[in-house]
N, C-alpha and C. Protein backbone atom coordinates (compact mmCIF):
# COMPACT_ATOMS: atom_id res chain seq x y z
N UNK A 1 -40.89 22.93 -258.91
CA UNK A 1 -39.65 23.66 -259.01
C UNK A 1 -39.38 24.04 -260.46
N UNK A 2 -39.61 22.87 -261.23
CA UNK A 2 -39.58 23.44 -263.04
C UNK A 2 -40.68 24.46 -263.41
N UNK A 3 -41.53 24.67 -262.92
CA UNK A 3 -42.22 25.51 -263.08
C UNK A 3 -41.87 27.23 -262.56
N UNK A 4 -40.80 27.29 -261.68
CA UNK A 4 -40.70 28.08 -260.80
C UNK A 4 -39.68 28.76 -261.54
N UNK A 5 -38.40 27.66 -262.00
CA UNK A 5 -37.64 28.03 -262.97
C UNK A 5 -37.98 28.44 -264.34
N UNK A 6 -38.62 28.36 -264.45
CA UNK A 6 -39.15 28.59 -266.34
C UNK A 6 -40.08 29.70 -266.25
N UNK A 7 -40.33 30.06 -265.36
CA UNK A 7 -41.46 31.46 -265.07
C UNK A 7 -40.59 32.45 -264.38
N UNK A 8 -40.07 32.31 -264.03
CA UNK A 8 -38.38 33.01 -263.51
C UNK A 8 -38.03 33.03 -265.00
N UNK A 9 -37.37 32.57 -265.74
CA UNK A 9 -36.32 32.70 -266.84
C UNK A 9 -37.29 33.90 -267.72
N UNK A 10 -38.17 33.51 -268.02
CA UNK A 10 -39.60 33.77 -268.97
C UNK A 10 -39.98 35.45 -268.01
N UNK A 11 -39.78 35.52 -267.26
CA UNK A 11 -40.45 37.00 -266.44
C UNK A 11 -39.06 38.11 -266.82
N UNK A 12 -37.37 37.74 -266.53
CA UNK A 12 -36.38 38.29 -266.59
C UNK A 12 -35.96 38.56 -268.13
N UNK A 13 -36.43 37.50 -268.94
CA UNK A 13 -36.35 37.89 -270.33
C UNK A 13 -37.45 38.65 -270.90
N UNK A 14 -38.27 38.63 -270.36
CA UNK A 14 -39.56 39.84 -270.55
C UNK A 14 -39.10 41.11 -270.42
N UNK A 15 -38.70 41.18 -268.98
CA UNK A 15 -37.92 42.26 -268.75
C UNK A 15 -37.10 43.17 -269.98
N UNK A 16 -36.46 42.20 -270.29
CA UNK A 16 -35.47 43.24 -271.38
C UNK A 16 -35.85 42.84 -273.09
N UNK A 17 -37.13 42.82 -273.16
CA UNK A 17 -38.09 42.63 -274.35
C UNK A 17 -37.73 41.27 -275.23
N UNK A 18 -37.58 40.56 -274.33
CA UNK A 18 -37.89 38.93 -275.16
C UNK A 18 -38.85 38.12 -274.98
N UNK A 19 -40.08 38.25 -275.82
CA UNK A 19 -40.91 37.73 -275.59
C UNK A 19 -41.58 36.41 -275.69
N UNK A 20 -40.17 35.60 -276.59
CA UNK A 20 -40.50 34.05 -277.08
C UNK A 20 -41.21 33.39 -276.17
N UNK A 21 -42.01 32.37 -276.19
CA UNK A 21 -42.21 30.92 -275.80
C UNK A 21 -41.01 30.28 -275.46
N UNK A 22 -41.39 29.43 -274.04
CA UNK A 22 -40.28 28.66 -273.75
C UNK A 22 -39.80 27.51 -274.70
N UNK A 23 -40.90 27.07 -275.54
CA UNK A 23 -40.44 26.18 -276.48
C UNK A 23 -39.44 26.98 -277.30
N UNK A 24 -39.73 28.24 -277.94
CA UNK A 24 -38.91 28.90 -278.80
C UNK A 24 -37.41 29.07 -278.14
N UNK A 25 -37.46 29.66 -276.58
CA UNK A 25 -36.20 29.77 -276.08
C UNK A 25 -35.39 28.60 -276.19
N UNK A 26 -35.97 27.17 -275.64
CA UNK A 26 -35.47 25.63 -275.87
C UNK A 26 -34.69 26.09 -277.24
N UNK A 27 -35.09 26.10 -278.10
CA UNK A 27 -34.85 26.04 -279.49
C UNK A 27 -33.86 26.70 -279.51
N UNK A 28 -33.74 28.06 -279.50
CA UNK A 28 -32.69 28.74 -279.84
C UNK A 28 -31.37 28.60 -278.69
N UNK A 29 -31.73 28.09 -277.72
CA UNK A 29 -29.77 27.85 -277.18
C UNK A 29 -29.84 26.30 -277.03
N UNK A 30 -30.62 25.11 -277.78
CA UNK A 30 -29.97 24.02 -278.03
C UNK A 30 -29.25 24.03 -279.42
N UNK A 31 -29.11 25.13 -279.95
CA UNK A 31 -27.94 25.90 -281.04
C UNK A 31 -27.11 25.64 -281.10
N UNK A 32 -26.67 26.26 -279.60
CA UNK A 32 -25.07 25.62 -278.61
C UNK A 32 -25.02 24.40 -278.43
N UNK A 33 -23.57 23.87 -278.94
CA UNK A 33 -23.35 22.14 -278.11
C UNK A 33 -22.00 22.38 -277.77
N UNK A 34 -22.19 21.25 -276.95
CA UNK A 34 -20.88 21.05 -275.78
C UNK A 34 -20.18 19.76 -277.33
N UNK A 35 -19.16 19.60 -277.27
CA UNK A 35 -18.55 18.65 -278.19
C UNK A 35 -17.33 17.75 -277.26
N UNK A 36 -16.91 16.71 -277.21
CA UNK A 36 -15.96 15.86 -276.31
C UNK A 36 -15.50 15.14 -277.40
N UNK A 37 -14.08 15.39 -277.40
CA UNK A 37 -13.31 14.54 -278.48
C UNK A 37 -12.54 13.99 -277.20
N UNK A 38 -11.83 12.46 -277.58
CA UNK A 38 -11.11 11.97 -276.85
C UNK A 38 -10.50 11.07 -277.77
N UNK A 39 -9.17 10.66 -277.18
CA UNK A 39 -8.34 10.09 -277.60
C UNK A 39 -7.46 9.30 -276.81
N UNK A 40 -6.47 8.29 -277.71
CA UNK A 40 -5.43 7.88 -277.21
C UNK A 40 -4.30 7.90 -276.92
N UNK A 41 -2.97 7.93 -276.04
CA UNK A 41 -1.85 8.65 -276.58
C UNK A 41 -1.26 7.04 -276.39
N UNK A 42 -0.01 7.54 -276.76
CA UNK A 42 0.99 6.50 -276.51
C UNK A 42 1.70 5.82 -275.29
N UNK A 43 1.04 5.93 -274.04
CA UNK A 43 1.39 5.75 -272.79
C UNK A 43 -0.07 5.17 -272.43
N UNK A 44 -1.23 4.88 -273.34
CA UNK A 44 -2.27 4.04 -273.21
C UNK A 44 -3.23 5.03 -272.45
N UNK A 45 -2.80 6.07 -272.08
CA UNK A 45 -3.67 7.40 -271.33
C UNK A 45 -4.82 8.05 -272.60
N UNK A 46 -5.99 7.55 -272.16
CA UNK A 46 -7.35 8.52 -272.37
C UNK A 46 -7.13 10.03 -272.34
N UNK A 47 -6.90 10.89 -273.65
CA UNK A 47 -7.09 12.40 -273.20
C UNK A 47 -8.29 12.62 -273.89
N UNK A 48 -9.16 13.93 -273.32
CA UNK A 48 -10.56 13.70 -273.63
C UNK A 48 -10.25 15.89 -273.41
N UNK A 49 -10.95 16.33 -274.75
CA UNK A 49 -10.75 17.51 -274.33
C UNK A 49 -12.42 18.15 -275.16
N UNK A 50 -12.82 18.95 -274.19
CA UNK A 50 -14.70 19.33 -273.96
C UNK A 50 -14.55 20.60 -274.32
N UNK A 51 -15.09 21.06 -274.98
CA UNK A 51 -15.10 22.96 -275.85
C UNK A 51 -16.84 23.00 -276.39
N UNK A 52 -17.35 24.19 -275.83
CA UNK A 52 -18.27 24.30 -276.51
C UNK A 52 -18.17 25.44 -277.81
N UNK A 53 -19.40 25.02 -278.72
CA UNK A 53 -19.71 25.88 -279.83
C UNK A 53 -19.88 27.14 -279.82
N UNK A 54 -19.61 27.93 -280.46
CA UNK A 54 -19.60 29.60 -280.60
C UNK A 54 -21.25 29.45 -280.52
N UNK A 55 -21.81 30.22 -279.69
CA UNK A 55 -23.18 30.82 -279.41
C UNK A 55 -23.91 31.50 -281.11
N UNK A 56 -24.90 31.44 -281.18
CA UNK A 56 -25.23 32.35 -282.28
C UNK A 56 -25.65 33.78 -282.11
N UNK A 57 -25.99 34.43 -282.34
CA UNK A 57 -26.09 35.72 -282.07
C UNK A 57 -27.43 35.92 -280.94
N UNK A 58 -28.64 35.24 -281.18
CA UNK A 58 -29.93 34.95 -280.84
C UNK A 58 -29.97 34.66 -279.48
N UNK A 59 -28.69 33.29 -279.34
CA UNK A 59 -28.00 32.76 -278.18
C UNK A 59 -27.53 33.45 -277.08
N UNK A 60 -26.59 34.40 -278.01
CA UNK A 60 -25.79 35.98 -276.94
C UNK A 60 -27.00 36.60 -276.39
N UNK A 61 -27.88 37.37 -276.77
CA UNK A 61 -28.66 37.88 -276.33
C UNK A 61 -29.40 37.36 -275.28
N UNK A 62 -29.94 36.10 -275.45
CA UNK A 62 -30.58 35.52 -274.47
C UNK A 62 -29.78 35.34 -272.96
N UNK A 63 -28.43 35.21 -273.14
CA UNK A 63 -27.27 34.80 -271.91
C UNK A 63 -27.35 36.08 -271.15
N UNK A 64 -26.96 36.83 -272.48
CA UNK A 64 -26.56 38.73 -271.94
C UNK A 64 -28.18 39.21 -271.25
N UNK A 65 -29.71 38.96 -271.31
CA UNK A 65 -30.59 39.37 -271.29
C UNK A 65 -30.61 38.72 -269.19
N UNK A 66 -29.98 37.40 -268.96
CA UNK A 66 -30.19 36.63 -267.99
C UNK A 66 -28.54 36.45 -267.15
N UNK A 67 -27.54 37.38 -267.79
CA UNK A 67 -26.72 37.74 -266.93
C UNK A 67 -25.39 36.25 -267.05
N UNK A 68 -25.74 35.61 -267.97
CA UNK A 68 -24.97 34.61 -268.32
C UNK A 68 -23.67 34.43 -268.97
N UNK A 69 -22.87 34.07 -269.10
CA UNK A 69 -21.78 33.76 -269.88
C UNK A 69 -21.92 33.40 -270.81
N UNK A 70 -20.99 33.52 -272.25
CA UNK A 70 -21.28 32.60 -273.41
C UNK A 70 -20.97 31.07 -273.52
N UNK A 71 -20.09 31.33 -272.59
CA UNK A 71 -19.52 29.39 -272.70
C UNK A 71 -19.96 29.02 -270.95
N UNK A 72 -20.77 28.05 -271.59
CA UNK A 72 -20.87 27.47 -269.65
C UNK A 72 -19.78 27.19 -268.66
N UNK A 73 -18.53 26.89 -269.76
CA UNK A 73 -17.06 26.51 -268.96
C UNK A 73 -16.14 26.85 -269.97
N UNK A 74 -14.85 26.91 -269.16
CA UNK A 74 -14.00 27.05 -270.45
C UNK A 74 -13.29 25.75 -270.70
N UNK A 75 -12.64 25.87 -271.92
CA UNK A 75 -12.01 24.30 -272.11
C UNK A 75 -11.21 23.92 -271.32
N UNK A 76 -11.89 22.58 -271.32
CA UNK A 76 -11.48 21.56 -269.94
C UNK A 76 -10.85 20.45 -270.93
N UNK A 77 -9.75 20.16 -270.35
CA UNK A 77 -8.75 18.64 -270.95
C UNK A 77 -8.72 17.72 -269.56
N UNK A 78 -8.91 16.38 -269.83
CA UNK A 78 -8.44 15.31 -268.64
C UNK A 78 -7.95 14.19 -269.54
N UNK A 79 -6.67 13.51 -268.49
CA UNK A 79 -6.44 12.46 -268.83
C UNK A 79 -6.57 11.45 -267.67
N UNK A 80 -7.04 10.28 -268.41
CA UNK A 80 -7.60 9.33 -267.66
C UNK A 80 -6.14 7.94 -267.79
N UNK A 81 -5.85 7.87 -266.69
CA UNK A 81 -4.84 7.03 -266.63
C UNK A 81 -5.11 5.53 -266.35
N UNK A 82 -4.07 4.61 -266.84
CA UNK A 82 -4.59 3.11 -266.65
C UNK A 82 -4.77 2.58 -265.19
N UNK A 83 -5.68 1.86 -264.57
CA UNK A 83 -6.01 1.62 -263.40
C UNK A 83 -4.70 1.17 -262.47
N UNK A 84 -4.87 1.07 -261.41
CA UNK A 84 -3.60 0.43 -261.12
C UNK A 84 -3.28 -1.24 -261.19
N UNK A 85 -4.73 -1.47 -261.21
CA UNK A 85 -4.23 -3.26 -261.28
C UNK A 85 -3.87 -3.78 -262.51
N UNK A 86 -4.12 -2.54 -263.67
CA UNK A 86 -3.47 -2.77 -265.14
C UNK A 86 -1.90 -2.16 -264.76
N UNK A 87 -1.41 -1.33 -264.23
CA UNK A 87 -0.45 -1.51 -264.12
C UNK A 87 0.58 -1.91 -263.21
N UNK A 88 0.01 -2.57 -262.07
CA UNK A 88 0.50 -4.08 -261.62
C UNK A 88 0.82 -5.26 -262.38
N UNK A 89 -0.03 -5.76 -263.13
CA UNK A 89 -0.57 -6.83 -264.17
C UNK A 89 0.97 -6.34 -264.97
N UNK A 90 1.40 -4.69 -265.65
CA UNK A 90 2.19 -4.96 -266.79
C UNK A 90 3.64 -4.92 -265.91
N UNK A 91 3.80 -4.19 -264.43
CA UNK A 91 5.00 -4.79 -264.28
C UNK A 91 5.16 -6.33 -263.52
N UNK A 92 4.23 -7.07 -263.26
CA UNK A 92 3.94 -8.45 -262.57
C UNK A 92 4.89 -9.04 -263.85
N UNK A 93 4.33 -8.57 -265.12
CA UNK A 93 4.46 -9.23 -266.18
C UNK A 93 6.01 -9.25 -266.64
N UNK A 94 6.08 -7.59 -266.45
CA UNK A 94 7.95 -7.53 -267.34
C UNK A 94 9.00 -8.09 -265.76
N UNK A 95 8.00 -8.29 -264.63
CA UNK A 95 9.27 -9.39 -264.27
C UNK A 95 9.66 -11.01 -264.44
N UNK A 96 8.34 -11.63 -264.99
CA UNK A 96 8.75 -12.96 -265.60
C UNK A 96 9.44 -12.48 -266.27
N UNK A 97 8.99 -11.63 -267.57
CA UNK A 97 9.95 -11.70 -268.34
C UNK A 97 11.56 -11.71 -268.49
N UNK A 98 11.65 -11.12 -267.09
CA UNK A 98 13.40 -10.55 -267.16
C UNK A 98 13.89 -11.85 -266.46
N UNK A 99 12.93 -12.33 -265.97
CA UNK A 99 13.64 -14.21 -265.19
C UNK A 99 14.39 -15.22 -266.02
């Protein structure tokens, strides 16, 4: 099947005069990175927000040559909230306290 795909990619970029090596193609769109910053807020909630890198020019071409987009996704944010048995555990807790 990897073979099927990479002779596919390699035949359609021929097509519109790109003639690199698949090693060369590897090369030029691991250019692009995906980046994931995450953080903490003040309610103990995980926010985690995913953006990729501006393409290089080399990059565009290759997407535009195979009908692709520049960004695989657009920016995505999630927050990851505390489980529920952590927050069982903190109101289990603030009712001793109020005893």
């Amino acid at each position: 099947m990897a073979y099927w795909v990479v002779n596919t990619i390699r035949y359609q970029l021929k097509a519109k005069s790109i003639t690199h090596s698949w090693k060369e193609i590897i090369r030029i769109t691991n250019t692009q990175k995906v980046v994931t910053t995450s953080g903490q807020n003040a309610f103990d909630e995980i926010i985690s927000v995913r953006k990729c890198t501006e393409p290089q020019q080399k990059v565009k071409e290759i997407y535009q040559a195979l009908g692709y987009r520049n960004y695989p996704f657009i920016k995505r944010k999630s927050v990851v909230h505390k489980s529920e048995l952590k927050k069982n555990e903190t109101q289990y807790l603030r009712n001793i306290d109020d005893s």
